[in-house]
Protein backbone atom coordinates (compact mmCIF):
# COMPACT_ATOMS: atom_id res chain seq x y z
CA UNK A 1 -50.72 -66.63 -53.63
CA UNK A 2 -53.39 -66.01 -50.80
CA UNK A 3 -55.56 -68.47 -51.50
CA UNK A 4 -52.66 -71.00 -51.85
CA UNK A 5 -51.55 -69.64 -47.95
CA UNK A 6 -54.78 -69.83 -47.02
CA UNK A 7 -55.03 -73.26 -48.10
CA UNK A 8 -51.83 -74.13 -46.59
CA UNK A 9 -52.97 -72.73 -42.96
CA UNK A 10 -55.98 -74.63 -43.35
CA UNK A 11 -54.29 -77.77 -44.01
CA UNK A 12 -51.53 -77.17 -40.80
CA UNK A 13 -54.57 -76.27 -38.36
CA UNK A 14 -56.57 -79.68 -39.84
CA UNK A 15 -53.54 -81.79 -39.22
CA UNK A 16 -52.69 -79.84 -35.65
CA UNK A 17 -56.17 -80.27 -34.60
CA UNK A 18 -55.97 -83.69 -35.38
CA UNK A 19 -52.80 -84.65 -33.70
CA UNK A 20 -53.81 -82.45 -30.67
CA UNK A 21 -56.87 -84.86 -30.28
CA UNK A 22 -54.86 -88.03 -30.44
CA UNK A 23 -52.16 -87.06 -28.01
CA UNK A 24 -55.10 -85.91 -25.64
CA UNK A 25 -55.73 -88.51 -22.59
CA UNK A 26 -58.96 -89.66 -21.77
CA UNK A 27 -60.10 -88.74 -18.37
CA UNK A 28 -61.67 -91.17 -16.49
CA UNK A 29 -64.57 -88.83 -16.51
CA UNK A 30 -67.02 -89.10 -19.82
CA UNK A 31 -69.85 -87.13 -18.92
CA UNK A 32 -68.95 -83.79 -20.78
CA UNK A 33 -71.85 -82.09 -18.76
CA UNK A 34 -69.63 -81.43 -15.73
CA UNK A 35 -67.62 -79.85 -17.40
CA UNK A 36 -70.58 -77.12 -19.03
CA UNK A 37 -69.83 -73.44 -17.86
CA UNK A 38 -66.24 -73.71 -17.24
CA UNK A 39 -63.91 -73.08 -20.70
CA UNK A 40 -63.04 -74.57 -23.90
CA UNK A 41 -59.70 -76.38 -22.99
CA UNK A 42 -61.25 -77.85 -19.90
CA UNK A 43 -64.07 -79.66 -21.69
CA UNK A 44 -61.78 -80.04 -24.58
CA UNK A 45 -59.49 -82.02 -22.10
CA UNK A 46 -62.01 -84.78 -22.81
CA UNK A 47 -61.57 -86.06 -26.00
CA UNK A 48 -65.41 -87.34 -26.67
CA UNK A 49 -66.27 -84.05 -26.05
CA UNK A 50 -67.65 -80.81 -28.14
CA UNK A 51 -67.63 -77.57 -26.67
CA UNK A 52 -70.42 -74.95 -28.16
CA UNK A 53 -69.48 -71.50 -27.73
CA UNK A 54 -72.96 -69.74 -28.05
CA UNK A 55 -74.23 -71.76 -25.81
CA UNK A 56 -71.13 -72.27 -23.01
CA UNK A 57 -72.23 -75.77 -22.95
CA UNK A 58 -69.76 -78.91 -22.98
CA UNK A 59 -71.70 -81.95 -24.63
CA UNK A 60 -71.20 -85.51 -25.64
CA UNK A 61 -70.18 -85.32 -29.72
CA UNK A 62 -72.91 -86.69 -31.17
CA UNK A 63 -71.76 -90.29 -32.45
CA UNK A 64 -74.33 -91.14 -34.50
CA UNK A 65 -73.72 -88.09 -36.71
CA UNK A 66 -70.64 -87.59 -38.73
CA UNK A 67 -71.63 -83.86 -37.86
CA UNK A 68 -73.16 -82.50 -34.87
CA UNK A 69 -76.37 -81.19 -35.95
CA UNK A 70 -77.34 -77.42 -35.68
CA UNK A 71 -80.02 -78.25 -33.09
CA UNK A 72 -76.68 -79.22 -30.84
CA UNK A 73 -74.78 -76.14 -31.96
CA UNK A 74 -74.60 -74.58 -35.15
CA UNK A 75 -71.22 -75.65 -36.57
CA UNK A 76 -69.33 -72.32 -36.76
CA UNK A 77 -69.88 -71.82 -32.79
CA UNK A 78 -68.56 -76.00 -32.24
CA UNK A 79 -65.00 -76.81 -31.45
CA UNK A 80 -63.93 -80.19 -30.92
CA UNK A 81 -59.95 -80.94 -30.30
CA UNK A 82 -58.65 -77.54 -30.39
CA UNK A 83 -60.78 -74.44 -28.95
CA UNK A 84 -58.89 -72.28 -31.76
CA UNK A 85 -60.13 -74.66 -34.41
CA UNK A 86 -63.66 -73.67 -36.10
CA UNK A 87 -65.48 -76.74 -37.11
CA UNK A 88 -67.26 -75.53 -40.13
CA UNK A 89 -63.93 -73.66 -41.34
CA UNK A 90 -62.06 -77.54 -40.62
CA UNK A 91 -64.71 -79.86 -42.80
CA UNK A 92 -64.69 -77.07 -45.15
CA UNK A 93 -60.41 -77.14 -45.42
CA UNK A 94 -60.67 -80.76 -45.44
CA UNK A 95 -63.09 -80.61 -48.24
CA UNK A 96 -60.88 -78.44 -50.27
CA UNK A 97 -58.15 -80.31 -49.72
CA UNK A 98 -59.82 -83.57 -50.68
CA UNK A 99 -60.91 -81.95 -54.04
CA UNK A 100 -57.36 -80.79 -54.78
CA UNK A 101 -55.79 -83.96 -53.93
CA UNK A 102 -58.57 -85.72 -56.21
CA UNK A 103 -57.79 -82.87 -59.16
CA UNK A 104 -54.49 -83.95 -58.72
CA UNK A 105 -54.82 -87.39 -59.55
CA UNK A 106 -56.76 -87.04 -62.30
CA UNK A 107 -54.75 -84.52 -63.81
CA UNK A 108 -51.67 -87.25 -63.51
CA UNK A 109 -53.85 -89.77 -65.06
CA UNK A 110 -54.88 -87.52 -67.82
CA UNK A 111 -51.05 -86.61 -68.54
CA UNK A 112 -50.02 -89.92 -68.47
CA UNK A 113 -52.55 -91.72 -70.66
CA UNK A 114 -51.56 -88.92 -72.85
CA UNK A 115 -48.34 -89.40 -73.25
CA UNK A 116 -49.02 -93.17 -73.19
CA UNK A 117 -50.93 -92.72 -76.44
CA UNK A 118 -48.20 -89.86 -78.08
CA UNK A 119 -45.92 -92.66 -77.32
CA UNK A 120 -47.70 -95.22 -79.12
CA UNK A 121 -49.01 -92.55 -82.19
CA UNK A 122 -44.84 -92.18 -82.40
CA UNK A 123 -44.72 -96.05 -82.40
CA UNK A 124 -46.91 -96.52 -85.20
CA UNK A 125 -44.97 -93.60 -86.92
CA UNK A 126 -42.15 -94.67 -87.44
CA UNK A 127 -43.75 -98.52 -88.24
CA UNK A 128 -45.12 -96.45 -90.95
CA UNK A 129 -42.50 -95.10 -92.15
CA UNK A 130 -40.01 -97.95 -92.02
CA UNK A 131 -42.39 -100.01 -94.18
CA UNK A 132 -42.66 -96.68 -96.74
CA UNK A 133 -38.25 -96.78 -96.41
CA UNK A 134 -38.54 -100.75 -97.27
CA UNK A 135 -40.98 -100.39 -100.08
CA UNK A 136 -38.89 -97.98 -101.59
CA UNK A 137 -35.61 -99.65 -101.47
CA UNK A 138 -37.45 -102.70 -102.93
CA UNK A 139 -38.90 -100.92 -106.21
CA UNK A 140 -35.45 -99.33 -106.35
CA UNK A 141 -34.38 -102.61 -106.73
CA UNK A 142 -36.73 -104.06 -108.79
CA UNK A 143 -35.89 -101.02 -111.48
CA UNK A 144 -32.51 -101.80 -111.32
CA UNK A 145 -32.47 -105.51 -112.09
CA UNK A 146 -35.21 -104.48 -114.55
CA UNK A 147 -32.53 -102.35 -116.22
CA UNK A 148 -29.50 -104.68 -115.98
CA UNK A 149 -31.87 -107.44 -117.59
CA UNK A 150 -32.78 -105.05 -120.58
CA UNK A 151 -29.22 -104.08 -120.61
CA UNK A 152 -28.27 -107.93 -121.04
CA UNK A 153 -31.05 -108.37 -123.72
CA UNK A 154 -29.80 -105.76 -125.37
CA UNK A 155 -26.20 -107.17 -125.50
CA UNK A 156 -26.87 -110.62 -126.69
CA UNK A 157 -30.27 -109.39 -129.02
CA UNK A 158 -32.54 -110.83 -127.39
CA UNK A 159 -35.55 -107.78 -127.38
CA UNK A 160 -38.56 -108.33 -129.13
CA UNK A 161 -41.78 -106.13 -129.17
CA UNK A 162 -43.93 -109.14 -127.44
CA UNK A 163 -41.90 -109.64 -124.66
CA UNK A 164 -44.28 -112.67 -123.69
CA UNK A 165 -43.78 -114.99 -127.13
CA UNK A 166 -40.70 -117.72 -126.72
CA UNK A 167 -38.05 -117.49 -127.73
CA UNK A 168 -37.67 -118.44 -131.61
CA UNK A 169 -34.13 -119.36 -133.05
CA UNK A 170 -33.50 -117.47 -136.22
């Protein structure tokens, strides 16, 4: 039950942080550097910037990395969008929530190829057994004309212990 709340708050501060940073304006101003030694929110207030809380330093996020390296500030002291919002603590809810969502789906495509093939073991099943059914009916069949024919020898004397040599008139 924790972890799943845990995962849940994860997931609502991801997706806050997130829609924080899109509803954010860009200032005209993109040098974060002016706004180093002041607070969080006001070099947050720029969206291309990172604020690094060991350091009290506002700096440019580093484009060219997906993740600012450690040399720029060690992840767990970054914040970018939100100042509440721990950067190592949001790749590593967005991780977990990628892996779930990827268990998920393969879990669903287990279940259903599995019931795919139950469906089609049932299938051949009942083939199976139809064609034992039809195979039965026919010998039953078979013995029973058998029997009426014997029956019909018998009436008219027509049985003989070669059952293959013509017929001879007596």
């Amino acid at each position: 039950m924790s972890h799943t709340h845990s995962l849940l708050v994860s997931l609502f501060i991801s997706v806050c942080s997130f829609a924080v940073v899109l509803g954010q304006t860009t200032s005209p101003v993109t040098n974060c550097t002016v706004k180093s030694n002041t607070s969080c929110d006001e070099c947050l207030k720029i969206v291309s910037c990172l604020w690094c809380i060991s350091s009290q330093k506002c700096i440019d996020y580093p484009v060219k990395n997906i993740l600012p390296p450690h040399s720029v500030c060690p992840l767990s002291d970054a914040r970018w969008g939100m100042c509440w919002v721990n950067f190592q603590a949001l790749i590593i809810s967005i991780s977990v929530i990628a892996v779930v969502i990827i268990i998920a789906i393969l879990v669903c495509c287990f279940r259903c190829c599995k019931c795919e093939n139950i469906g089609s073991r049932r299938t051949d099943e009942h083939t199976e057994r139809q064609t034992q059914l039809r195979k039965f009916h026919h010998e039953e069949r078979k013995a029973e004309m058998r029997h009426r024919h014997d029956e019909i020898r018998l009436k008219y004397g027509l049985t003989k212990d070669n059952q293959y040599s013509r017929f001879e008139n007596n």
